[in-house]
C-alpha atoms as a PDB file:
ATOM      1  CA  UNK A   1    -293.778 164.280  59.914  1.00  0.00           C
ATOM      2  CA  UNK A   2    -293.006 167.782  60.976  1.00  0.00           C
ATOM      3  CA  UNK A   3    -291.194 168.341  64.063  1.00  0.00           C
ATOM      4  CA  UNK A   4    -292.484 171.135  66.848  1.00  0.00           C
ATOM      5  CA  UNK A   5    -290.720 174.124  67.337  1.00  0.00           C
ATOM      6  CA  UNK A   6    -289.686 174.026  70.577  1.00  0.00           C
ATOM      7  CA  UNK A   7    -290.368 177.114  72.844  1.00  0.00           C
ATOM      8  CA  UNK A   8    -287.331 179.118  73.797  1.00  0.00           C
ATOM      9  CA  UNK A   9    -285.932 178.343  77.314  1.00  0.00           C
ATOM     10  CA  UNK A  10    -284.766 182.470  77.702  1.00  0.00           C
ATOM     11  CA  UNK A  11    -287.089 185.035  77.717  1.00  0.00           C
ATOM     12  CA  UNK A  12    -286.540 188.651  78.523  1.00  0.00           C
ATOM     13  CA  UNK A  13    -288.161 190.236  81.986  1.00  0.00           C
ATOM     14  CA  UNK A  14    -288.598 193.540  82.726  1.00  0.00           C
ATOM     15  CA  UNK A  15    -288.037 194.441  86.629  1.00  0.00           C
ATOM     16  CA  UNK A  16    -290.729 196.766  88.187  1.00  0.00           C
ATOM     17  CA  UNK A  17    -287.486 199.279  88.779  1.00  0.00           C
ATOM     18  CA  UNK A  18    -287.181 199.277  84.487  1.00  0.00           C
ATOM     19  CA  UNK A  19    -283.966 196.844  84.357  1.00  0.00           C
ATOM     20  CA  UNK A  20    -284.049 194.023  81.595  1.00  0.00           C
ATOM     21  CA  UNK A  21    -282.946 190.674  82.616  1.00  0.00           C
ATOM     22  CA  UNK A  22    -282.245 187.628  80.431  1.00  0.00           C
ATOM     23  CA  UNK A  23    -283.506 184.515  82.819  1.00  0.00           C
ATOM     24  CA  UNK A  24    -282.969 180.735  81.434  1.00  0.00           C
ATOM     25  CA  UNK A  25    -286.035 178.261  82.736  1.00  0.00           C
ATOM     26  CA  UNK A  26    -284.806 175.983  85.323  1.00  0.00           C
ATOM     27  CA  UNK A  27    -286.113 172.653  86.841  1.00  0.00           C
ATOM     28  CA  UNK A  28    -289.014 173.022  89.395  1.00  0.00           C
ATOM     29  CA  UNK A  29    -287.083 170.272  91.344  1.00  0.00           C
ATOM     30  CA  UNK A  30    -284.278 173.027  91.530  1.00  0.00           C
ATOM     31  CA  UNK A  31    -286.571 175.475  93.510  1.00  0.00           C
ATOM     32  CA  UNK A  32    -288.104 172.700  95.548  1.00  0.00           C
ATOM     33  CA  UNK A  33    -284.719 171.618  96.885  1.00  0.00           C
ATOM     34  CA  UNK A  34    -283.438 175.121  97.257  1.00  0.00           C
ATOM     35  CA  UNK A  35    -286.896 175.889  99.621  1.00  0.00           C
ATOM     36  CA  UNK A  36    -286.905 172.683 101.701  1.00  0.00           C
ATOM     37  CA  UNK A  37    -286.385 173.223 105.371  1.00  0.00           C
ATOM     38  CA  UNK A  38    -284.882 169.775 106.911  1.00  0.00           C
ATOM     39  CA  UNK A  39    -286.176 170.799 109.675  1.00  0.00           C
ATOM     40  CA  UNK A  40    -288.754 172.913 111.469  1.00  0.00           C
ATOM     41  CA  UNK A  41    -288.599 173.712 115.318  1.00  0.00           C
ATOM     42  CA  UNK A  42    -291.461 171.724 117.353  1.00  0.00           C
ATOM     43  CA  UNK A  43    -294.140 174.327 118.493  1.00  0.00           C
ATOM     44  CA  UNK A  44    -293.729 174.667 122.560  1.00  0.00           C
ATOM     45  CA  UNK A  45    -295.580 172.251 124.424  1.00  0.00           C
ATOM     46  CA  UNK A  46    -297.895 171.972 127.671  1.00  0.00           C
ATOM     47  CA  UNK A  47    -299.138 169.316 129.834  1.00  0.00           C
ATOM     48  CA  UNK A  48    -303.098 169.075 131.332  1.00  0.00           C
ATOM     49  CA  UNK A  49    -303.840 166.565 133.589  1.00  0.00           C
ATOM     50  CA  UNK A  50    -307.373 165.498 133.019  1.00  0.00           C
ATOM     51  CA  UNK A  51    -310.372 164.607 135.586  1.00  0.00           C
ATOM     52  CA  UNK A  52    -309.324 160.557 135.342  1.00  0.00           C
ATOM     53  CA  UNK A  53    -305.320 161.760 136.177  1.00  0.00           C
ATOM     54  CA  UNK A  54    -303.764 161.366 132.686  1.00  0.00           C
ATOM     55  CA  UNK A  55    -301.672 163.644 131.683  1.00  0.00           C
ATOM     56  CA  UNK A  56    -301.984 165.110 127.596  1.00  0.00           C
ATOM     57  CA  UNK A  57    -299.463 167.045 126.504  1.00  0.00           C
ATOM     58  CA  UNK A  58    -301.097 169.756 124.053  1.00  0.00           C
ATOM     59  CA  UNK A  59    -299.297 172.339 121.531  1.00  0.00           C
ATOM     60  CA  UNK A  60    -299.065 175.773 122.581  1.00  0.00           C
ATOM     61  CA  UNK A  61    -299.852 178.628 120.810  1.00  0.00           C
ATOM     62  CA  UNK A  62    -300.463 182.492 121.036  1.00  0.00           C
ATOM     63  CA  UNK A  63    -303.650 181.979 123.044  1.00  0.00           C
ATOM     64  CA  UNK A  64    -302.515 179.057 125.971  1.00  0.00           C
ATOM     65  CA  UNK A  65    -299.504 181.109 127.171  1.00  0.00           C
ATOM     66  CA  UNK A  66    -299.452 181.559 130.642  1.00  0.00           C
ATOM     67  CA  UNK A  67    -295.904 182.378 132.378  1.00  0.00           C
ATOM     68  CA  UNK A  68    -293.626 184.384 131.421  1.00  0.00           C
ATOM     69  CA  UNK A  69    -291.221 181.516 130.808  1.00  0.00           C
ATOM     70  CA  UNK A  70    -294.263 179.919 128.260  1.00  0.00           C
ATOM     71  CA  UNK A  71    -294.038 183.276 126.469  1.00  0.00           C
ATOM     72  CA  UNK A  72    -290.239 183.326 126.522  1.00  0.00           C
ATOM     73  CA  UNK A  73    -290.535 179.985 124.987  1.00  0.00           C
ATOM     74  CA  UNK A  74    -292.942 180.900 122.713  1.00  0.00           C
ATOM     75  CA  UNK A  75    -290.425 183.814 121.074  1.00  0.00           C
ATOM     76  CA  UNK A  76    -287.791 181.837 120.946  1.00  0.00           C
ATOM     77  CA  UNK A  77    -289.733 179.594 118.634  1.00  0.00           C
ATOM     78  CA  UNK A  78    -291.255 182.305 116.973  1.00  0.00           C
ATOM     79  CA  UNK A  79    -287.688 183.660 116.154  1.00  0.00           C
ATOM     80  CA  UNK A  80    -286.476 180.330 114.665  1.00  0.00           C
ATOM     81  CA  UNK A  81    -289.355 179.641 112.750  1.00  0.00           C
ATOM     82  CA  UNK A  82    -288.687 183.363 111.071  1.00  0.00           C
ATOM     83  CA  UNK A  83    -284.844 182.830 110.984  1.00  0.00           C
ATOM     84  CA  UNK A  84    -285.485 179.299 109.149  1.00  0.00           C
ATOM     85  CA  UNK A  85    -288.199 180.902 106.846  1.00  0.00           C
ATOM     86  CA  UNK A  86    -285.530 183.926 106.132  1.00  0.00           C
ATOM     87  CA  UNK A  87    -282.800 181.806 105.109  1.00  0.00           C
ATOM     88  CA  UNK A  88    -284.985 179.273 102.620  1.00  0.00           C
ATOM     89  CA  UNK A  89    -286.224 182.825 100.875  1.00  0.00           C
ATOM     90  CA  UNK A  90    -282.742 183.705 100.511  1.00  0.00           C
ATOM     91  CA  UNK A  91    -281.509 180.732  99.236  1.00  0.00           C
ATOM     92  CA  UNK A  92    -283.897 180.602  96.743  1.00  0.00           C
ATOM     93  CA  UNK A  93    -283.775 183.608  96.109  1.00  0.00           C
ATOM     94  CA  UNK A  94    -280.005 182.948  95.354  1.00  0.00           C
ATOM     95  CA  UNK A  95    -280.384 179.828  93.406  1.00  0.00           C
ATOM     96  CA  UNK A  96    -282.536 181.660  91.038  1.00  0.00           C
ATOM     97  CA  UNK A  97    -279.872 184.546  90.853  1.00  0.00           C
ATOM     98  CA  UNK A  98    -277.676 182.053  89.685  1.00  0.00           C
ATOM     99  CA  UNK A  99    -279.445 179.396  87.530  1.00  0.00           C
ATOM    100  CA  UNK A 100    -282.327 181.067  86.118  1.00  0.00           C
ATOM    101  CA  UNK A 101    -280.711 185.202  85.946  1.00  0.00           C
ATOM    102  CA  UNK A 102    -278.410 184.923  82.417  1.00  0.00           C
ATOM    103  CA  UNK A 103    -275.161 187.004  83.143  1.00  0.00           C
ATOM    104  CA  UNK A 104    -272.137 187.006  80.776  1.00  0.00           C
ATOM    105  CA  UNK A 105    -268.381 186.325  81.976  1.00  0.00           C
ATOM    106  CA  UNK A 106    -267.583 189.830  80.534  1.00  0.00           C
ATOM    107  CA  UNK A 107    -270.108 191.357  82.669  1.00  0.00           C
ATOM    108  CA  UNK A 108    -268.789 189.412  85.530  1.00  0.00           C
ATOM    109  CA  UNK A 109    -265.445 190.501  85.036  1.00  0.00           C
ATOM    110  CA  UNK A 110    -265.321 193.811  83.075  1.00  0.00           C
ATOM    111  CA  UNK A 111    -266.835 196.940  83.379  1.00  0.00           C
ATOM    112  CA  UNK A 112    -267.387 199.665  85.986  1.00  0.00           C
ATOM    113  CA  UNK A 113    -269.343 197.468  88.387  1.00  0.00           C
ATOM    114  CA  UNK A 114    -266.419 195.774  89.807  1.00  0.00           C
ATOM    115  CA  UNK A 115    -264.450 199.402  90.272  1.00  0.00           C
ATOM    116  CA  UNK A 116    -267.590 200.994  91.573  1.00  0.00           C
ATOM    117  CA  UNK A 117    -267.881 198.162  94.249  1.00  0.00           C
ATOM    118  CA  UNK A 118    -264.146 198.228  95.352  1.00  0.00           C
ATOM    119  CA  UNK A 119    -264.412 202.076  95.469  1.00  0.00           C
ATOM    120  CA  UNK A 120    -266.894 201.604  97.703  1.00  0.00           C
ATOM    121  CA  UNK A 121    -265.062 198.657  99.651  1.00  0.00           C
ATOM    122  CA  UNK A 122    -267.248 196.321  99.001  1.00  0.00           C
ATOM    123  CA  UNK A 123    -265.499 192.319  98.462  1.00  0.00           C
ATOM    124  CA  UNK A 124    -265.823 191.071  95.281  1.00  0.00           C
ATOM    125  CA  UNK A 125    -266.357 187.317  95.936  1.00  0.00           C
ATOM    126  CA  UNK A 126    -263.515 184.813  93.775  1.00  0.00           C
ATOM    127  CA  UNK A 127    -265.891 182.142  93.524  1.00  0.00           C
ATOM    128  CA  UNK A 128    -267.785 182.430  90.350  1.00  0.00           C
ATOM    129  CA  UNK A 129    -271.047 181.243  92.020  1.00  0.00           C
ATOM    130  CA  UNK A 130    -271.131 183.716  94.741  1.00  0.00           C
ATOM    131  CA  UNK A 131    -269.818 186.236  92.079  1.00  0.00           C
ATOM    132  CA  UNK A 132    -272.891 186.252  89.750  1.00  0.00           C
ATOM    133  CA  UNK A 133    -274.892 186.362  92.815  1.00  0.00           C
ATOM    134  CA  UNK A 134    -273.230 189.240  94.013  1.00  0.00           C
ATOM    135  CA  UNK A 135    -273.582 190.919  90.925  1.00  0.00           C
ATOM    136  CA  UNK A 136    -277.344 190.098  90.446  1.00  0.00           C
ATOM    137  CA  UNK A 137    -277.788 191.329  93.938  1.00  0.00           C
ATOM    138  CA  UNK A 138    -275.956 194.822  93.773  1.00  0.00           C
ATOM    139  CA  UNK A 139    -276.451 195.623  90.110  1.00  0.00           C
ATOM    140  CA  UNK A 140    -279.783 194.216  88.363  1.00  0.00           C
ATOM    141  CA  UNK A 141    -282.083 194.055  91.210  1.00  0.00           C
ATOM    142  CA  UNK A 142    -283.245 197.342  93.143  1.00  0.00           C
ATOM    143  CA  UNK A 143    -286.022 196.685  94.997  1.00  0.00           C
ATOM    144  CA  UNK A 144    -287.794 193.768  96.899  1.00  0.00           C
ATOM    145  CA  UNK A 145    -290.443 194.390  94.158  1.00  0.00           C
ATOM    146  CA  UNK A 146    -287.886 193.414  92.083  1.00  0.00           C
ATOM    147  CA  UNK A 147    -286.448 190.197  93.560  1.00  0.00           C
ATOM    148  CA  UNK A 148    -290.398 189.426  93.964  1.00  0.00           C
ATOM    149  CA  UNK A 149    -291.439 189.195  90.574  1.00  0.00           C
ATOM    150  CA  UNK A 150    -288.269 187.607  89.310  1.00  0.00           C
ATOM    151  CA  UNK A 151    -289.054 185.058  91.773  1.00  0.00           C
ATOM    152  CA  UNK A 152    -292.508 184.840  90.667  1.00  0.00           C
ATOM    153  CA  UNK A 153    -291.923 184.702  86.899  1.00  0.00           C
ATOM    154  CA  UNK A 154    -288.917 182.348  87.390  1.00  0.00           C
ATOM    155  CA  UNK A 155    -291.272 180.510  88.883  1.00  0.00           C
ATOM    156  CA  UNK A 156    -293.944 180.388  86.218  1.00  0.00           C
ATOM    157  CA  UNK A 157    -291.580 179.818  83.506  1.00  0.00           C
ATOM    158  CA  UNK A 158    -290.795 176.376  85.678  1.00  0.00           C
ATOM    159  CA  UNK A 159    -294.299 175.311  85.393  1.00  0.00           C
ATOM    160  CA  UNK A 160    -295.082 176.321  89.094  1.00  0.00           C
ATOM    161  CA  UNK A 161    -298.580 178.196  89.701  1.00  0.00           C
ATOM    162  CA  UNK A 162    -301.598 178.695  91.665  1.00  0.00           C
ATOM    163  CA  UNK A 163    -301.036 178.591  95.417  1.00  0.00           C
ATOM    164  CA  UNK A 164    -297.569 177.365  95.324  1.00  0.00           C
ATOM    165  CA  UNK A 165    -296.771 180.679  93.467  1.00  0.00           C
ATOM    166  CA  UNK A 166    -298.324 182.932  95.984  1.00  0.00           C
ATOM    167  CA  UNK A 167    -297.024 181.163  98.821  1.00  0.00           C
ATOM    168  CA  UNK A 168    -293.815 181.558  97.394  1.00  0.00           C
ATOM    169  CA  UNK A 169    -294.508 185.082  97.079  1.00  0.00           C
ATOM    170  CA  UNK A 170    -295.938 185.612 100.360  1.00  0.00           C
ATOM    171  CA  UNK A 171    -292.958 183.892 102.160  1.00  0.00           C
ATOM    172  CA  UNK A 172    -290.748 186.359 100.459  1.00  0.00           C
ATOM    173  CA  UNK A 173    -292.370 189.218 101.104  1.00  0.00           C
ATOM    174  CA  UNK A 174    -292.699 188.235 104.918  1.00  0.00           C
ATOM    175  CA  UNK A 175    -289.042 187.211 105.113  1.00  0.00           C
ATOM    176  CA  UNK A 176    -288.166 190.302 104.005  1.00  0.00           C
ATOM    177  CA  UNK A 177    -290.496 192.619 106.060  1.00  0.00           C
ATOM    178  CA  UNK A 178    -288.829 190.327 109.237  1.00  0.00           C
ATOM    179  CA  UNK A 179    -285.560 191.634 108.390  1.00  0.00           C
ATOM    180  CA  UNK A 180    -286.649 195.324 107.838  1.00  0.00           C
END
C-alpha cells in the first residue's frame, strides 16, 4: 500500500508591500490561546424600580446613559474593552511572528538590520523570542495590510475559516485603527 505524500507544512507568502516570507503552519489551539481574553470588563449597570417596587438592575449601553457620571462610566468601559481587544491582536499578532514567520539565526544575528537599528538607537532585544519578533516587526512587515494578511493566511493554513477568519481580521483592523 502506497503511502500519501504529505503536504508541506512551509509555504511561501507574498506581503501586499512585495516582501516574501517563509511561514511554518502552526496549531489552531496556538492562536486560540494566544486570542483568549481571561477576562472581559462587565458592561456598566443601572437599576429601575418597577410599578410592584422591585428593583432590576439592567445593562447599560450607548442609548440608557443619562448623567454625566453614566457616560463617564460608560468610556471607561469603552476604553478597556479597546485596550483588552488591542493587546489580544497584538499578541497574536506576535505569536504568529514567532511560530508561524520562518526566520534564520543568521538573519537574526548578521547582516545590516541589526547596524541599521542601533544606528538608529533602536534596542535590539537579547531574548531570542522577542528578537525574531522584533525583526519580523521592523524588517518584513510594512504595512497593517501586511500584518493583516499574514494573519489571515496564517490562519488558513491552520485550518481556521469562515467567520472566525474575518473576525479575526476585523479585530485587527479595529485594534489598529484604535491606536492610530
Amino acid at each position: 500500500m502506497a503511502r500519501k505524500k504529505k503536504a508541506s507544512s512551509t509555504k511561501e507568502f507574498t506581503l501586499p508591500s512585495g516582501s516574501i516570507v517563509k511561514l511554518k503552519k502552526i496549531s489552531p489551539w496556538l492562536l486560540e490561546r494566544a486570542s483568549k481574553i481571561d477576562q472581559m470588563p462587565e458592561k456598566p449597570t443601572y437599576e429601575v424600580t418597577t410599578g410592584l417596587g422591585t428593583t432590576e438592575i439592567h445593562e447599560h449601553d450607548e442609548n440608557t446613559l443619562e448623567t454625566d457620571e453614566e457616560k463617564a462610566i460608560w468610556d471607561e468601559y469603552l476604553n478597556e474593552k479597546k485596550r483588552l481587544q488591542a493587546e489580544r491582536s497584538e499578541r497574536i499578532a506576535d505569536a504568529i511572528f514567532y511560530y508561524a514567520v520562518v526566520v534564520t539565526d543568521r538573519e537574526l544575528y548578521e547582516g545590516e538590520w541589526r547596524e541599521d537599528q542601533e544606528f538608529f538607537g533602536f534596542e535590539i532585544p537579547e531574548d531570542k523570542r522577542d528578537l525574531k519578533v522584533h525583526y519580523v516587526k521592523t524588517t518584513l512587515v510594512q504595512s497593517v495590510e501586511d500584518v493583516t494578511e499574514l494573519i489571515a493566511f496564517t490562519m488558513e493554513m491552520a485550518g481556521i475559516q469562515g467567520e472566525v477568519l474575518q473576525e479575526a481580521r476585523d479585530s485587527f483592523q479595529r485594534a489598529v485603527d484604535k491606536v492610530s
